[in-house]
Structure formats: C-alpha cells, structure tokens
C-alpha atoms as a PDB file:
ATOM      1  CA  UNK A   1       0.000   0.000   0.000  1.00  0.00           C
ATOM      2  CA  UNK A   2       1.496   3.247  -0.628  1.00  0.00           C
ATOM      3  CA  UNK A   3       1.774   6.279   1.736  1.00  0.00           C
ATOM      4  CA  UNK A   4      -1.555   8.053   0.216  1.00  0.00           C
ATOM      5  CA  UNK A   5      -3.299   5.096   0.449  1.00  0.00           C
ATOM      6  CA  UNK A   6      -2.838   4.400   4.279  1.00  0.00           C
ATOM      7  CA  UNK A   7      -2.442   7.951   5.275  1.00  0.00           C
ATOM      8  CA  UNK A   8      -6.801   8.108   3.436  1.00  0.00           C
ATOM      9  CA  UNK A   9      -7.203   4.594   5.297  1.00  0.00           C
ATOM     10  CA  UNK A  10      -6.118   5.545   9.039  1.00  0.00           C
ATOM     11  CA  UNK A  11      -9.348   6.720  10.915  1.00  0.00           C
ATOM     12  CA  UNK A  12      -7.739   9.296  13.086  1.00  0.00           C
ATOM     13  CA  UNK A  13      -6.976  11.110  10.385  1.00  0.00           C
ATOM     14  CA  UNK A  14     -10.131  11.235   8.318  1.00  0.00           C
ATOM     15  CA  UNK A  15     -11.470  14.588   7.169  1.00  0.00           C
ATOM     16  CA  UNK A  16      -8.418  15.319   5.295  1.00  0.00           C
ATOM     17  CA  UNK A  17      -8.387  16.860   2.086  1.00  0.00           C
ATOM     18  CA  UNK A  18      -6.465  15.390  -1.436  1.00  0.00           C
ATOM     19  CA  UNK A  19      -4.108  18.666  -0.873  1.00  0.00           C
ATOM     20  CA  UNK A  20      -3.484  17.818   3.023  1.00  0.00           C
ATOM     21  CA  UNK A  21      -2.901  14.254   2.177  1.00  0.00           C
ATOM     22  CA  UNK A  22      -0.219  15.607  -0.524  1.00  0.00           C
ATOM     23  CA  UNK A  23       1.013  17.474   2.077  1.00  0.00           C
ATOM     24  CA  UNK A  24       1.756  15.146   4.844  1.00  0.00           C
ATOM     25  CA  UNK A  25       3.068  12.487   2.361  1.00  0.00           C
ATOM     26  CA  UNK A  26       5.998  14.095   1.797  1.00  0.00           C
ATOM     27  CA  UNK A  27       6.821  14.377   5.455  1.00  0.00           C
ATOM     28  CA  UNK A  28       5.728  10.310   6.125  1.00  0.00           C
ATOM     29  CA  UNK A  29       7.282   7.608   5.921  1.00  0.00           C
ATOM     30  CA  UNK A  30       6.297   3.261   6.526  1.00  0.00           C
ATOM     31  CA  UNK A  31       9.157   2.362   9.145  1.00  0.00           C
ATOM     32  CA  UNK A  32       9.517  -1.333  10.722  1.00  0.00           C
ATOM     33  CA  UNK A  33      10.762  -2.438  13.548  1.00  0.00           C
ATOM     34  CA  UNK A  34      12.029  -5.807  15.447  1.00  0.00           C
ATOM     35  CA  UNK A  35      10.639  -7.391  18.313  1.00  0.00           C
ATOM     36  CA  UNK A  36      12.047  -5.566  21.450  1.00  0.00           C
ATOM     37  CA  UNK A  37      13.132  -2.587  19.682  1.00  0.00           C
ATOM     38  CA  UNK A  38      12.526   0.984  20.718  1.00  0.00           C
ATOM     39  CA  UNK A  39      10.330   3.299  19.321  1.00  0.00           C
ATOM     40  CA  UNK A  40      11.182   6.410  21.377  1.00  0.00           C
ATOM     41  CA  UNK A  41      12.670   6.250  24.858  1.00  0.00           C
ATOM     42  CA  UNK A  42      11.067   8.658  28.027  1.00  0.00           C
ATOM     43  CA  UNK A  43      13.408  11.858  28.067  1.00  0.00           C
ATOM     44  CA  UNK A  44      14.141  11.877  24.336  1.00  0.00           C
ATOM     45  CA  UNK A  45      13.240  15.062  21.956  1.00  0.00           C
ATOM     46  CA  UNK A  46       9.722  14.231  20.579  1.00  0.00           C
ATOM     47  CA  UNK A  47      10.096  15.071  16.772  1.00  0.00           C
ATOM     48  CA  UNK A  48       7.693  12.009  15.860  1.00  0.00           C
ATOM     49  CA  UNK A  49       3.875  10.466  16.133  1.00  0.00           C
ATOM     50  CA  UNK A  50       3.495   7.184  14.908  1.00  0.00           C
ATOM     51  CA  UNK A  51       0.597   4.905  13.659  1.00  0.00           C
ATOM     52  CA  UNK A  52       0.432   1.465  14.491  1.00  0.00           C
ATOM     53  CA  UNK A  53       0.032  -0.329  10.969  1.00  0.00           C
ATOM     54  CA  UNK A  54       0.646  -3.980  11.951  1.00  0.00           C
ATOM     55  CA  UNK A  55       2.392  -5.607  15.272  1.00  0.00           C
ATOM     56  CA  UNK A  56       1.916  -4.784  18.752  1.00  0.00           C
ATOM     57  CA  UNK A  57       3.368  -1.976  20.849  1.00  0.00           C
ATOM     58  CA  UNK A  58       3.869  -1.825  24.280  1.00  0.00           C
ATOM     59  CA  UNK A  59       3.674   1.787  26.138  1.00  0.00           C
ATOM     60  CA  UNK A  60       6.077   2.030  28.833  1.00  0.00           C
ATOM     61  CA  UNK A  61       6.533   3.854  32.136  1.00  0.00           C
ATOM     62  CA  UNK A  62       8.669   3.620  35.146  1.00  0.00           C
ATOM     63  CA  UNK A  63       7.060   3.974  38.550  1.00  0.00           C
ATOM     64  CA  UNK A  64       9.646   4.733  41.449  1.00  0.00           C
ATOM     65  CA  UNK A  65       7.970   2.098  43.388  1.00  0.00           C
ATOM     66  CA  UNK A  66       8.866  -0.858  41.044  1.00  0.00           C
ATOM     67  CA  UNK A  67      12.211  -1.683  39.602  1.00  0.00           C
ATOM     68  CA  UNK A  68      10.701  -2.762  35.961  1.00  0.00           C
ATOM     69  CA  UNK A  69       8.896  -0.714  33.332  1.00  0.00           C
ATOM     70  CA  UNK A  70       4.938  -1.035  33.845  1.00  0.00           C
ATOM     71  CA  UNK A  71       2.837  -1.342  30.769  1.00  0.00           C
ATOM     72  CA  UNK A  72       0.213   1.129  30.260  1.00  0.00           C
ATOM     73  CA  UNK A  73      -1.093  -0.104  27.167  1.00  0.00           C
ATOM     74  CA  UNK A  74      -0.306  -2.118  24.658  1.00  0.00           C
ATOM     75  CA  UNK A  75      -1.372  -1.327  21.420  1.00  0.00           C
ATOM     76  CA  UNK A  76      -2.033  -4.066  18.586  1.00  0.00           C
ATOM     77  CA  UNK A  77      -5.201  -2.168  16.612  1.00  0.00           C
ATOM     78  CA  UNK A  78      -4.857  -0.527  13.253  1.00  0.00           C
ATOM     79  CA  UNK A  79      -4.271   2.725  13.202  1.00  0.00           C
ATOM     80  CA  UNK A  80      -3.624   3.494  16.200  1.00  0.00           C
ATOM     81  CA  UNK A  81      -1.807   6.520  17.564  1.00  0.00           C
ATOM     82  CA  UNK A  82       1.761   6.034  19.015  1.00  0.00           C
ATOM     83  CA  UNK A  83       3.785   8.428  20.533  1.00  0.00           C
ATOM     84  CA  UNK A  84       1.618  11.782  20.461  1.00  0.00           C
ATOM     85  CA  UNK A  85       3.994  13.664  22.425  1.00  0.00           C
ATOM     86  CA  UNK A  86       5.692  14.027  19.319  1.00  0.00           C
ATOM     87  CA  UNK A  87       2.628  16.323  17.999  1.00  0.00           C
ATOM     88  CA  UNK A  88       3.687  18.633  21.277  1.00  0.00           C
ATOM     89  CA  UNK A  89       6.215  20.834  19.802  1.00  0.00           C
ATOM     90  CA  UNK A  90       9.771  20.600  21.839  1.00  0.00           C
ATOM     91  CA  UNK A  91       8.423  18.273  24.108  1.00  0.00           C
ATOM     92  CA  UNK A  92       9.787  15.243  24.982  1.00  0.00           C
ATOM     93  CA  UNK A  93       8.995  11.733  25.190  1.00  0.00           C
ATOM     94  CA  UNK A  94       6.949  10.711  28.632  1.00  0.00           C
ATOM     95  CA  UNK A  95       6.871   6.747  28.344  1.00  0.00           C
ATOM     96  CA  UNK A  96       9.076   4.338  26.318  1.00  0.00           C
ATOM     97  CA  UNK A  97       7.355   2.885  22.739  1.00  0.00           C
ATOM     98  CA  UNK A  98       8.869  -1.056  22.753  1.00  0.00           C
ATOM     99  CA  UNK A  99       7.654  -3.359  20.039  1.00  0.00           C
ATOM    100  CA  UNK A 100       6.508  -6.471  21.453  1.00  0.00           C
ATOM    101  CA  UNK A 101       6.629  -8.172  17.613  1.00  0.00           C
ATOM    102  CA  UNK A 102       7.989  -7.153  14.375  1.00  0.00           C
ATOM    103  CA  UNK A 103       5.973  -4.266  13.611  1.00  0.00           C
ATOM    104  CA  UNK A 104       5.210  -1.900  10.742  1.00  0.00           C
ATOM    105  CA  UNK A 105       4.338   1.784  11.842  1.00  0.00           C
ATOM    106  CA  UNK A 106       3.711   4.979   9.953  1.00  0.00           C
ATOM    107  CA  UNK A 107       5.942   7.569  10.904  1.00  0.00           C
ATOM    108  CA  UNK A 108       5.525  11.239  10.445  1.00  0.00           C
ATOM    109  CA  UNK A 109       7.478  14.494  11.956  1.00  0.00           C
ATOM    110  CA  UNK A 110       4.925  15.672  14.363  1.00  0.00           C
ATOM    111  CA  UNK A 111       5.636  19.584  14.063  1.00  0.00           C
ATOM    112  CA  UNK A 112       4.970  19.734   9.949  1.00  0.00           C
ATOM    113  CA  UNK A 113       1.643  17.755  11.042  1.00  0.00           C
ATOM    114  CA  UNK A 114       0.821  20.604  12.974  1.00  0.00           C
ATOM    115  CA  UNK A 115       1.488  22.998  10.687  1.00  0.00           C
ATOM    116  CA  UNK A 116      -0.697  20.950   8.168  1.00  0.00           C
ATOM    117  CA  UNK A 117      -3.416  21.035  10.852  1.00  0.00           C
ATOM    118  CA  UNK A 118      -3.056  24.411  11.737  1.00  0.00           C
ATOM    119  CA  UNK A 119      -3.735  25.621   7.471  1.00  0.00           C
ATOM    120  CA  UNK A 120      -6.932  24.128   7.812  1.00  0.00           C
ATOM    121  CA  UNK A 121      -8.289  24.776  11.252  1.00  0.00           C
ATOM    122  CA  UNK A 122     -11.883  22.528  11.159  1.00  0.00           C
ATOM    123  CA  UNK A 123     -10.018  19.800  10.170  1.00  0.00           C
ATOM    124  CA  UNK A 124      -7.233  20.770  12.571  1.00  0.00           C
ATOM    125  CA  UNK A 125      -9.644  20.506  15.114  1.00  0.00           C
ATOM    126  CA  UNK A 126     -11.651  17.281  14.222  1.00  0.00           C
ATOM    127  CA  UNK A 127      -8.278  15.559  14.058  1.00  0.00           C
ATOM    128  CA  UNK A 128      -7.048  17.040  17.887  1.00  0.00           C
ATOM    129  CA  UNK A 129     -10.362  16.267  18.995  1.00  0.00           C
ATOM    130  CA  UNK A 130      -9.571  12.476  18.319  1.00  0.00           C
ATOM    131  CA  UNK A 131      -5.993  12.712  19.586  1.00  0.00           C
ATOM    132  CA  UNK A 132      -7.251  13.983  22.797  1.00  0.00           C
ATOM    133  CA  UNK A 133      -9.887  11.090  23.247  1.00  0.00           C
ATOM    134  CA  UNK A 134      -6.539   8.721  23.208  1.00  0.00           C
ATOM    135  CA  UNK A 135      -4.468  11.046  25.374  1.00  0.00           C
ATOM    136  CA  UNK A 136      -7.531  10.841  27.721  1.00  0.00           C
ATOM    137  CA  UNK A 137      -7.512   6.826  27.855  1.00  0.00           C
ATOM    138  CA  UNK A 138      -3.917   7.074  28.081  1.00  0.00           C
ATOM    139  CA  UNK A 139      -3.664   9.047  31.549  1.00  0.00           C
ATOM    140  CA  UNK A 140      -6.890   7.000  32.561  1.00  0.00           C
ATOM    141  CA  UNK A 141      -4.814   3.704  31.706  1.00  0.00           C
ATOM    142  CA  UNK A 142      -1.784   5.204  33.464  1.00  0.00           C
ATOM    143  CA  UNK A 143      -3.695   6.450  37.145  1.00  0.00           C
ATOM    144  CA  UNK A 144      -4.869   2.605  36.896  1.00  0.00           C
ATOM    145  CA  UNK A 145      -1.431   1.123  36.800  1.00  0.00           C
ATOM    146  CA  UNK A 146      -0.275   3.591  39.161  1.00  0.00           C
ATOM    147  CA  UNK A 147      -3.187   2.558  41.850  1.00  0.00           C
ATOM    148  CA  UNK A 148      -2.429  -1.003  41.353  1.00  0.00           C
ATOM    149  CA  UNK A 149       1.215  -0.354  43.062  1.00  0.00           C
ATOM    150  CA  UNK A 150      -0.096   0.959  46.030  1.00  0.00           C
END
C-alpha cells in the first residue's frame, strides 16, 4: 500500500483533504521495527507520532515504586496513535514505545503535522479532537497502573 493510500485509510486522520494528504506524504514515511526494539525512549526530543500499521506496541513507564517498566497499554489495533507527544512541539517523550513483535508503523514528523493542521483549522480541530480522546484513555490507563502499586 502506498503512503496516500494508508495515510486516506487511518481513521484518526479522516477529514483530510487530497491537498493535506499531498502534504503530509511528503513528510511520512512506513518504518519497521524488530521485536524488542525501541520506538522512542522517556526523556528523548519528541520530533515524531506514529501509527500502528501492523504488530503490537507496548507503552512504557517507570514507577519509582517498582524496579521494571509497567505497561500502560499495549497497542495491537490498526491505526492506532503512538507516541503523540511528538505532535507537542519541543516536548519530549513521557513513556518508552517497545515493540513487542515485528511491527510496521507509519511515521511522520509531528511539528509539519501541525502545521498541516493548523492551514486548515476545522479539520485541525476534528483531528485534535480524536488525539485527545486517546491522550484521555492514556492518563486513565496510566492512574490505573499507578493505583495497582499501592
């Protein structure tokens, strides 16, 4: 499938225009990884958001209280969103991304999103709207894992 073709197939992204599309192809890329390998590690500049193509993805944290990193989520769904700090502008990463297969993500620089986003602000908005539903189960996910180690 080429990078037009799953950027139009990826739900969080629908509302997109053909020009937008253009747009962010040029700043996308497919990317795989091995089993075990990092996506992005907690502390590390946030220049990317990925979208989980095919595999399964664990998101990472590390409590004080425990000596291993605690899942938060692991995700395994098309489409879904991976590392949205990256869409944060100079921020940095807050959990570790490890591949718990080979996996297949689509990668794109988080900041020229934006900008895409920003150009056309309804869709802008339709498309935050969604990212803040999964940064919502995120820090829901997160509190639970946390209350579990008390």
């Amino acid at each position: 499938m080429e990078i037009k073709e799953t950027i139009n197939s990826i739900a969080l992204l629908n509302g997109m225009s053909d020009e937008q599309v253009a747009a962010l192809e040029e700043f996308t890329q497919i990317v795989d990884f091995k089993k075990e390998e990092r996506l992005f590690q907690v502390g590390h500049e946030a220049k990317f958001v990925y979208i989980l193509l095919d595999g399964k993805v664990s998101i990472q944290v590390q409590l004080s209280s425990r000596p291993e990193n605690m899942s938060i989520v692991v995700l395994q769904k098309y489409g879904q969103l991976v590392g949205w700090s990256g869409l944060m502008g100079g921020a940095h990463y807050t959990a570790n991304g490890v591949c718990l297969e080979d996996s297949s993500l689509l990668k794109i620089e988080g900041q020229k999103l934006m900008d895409v986003l920003e150009q056309n602000p309804q869709t802008g908005f339709i498309v935050m709207r969604e990212i803040s539903k999964v940064i919502s189960m995120r820090l829901r996910n997160l509190q639970s894992v946390v209350l579990k180690t008390i």
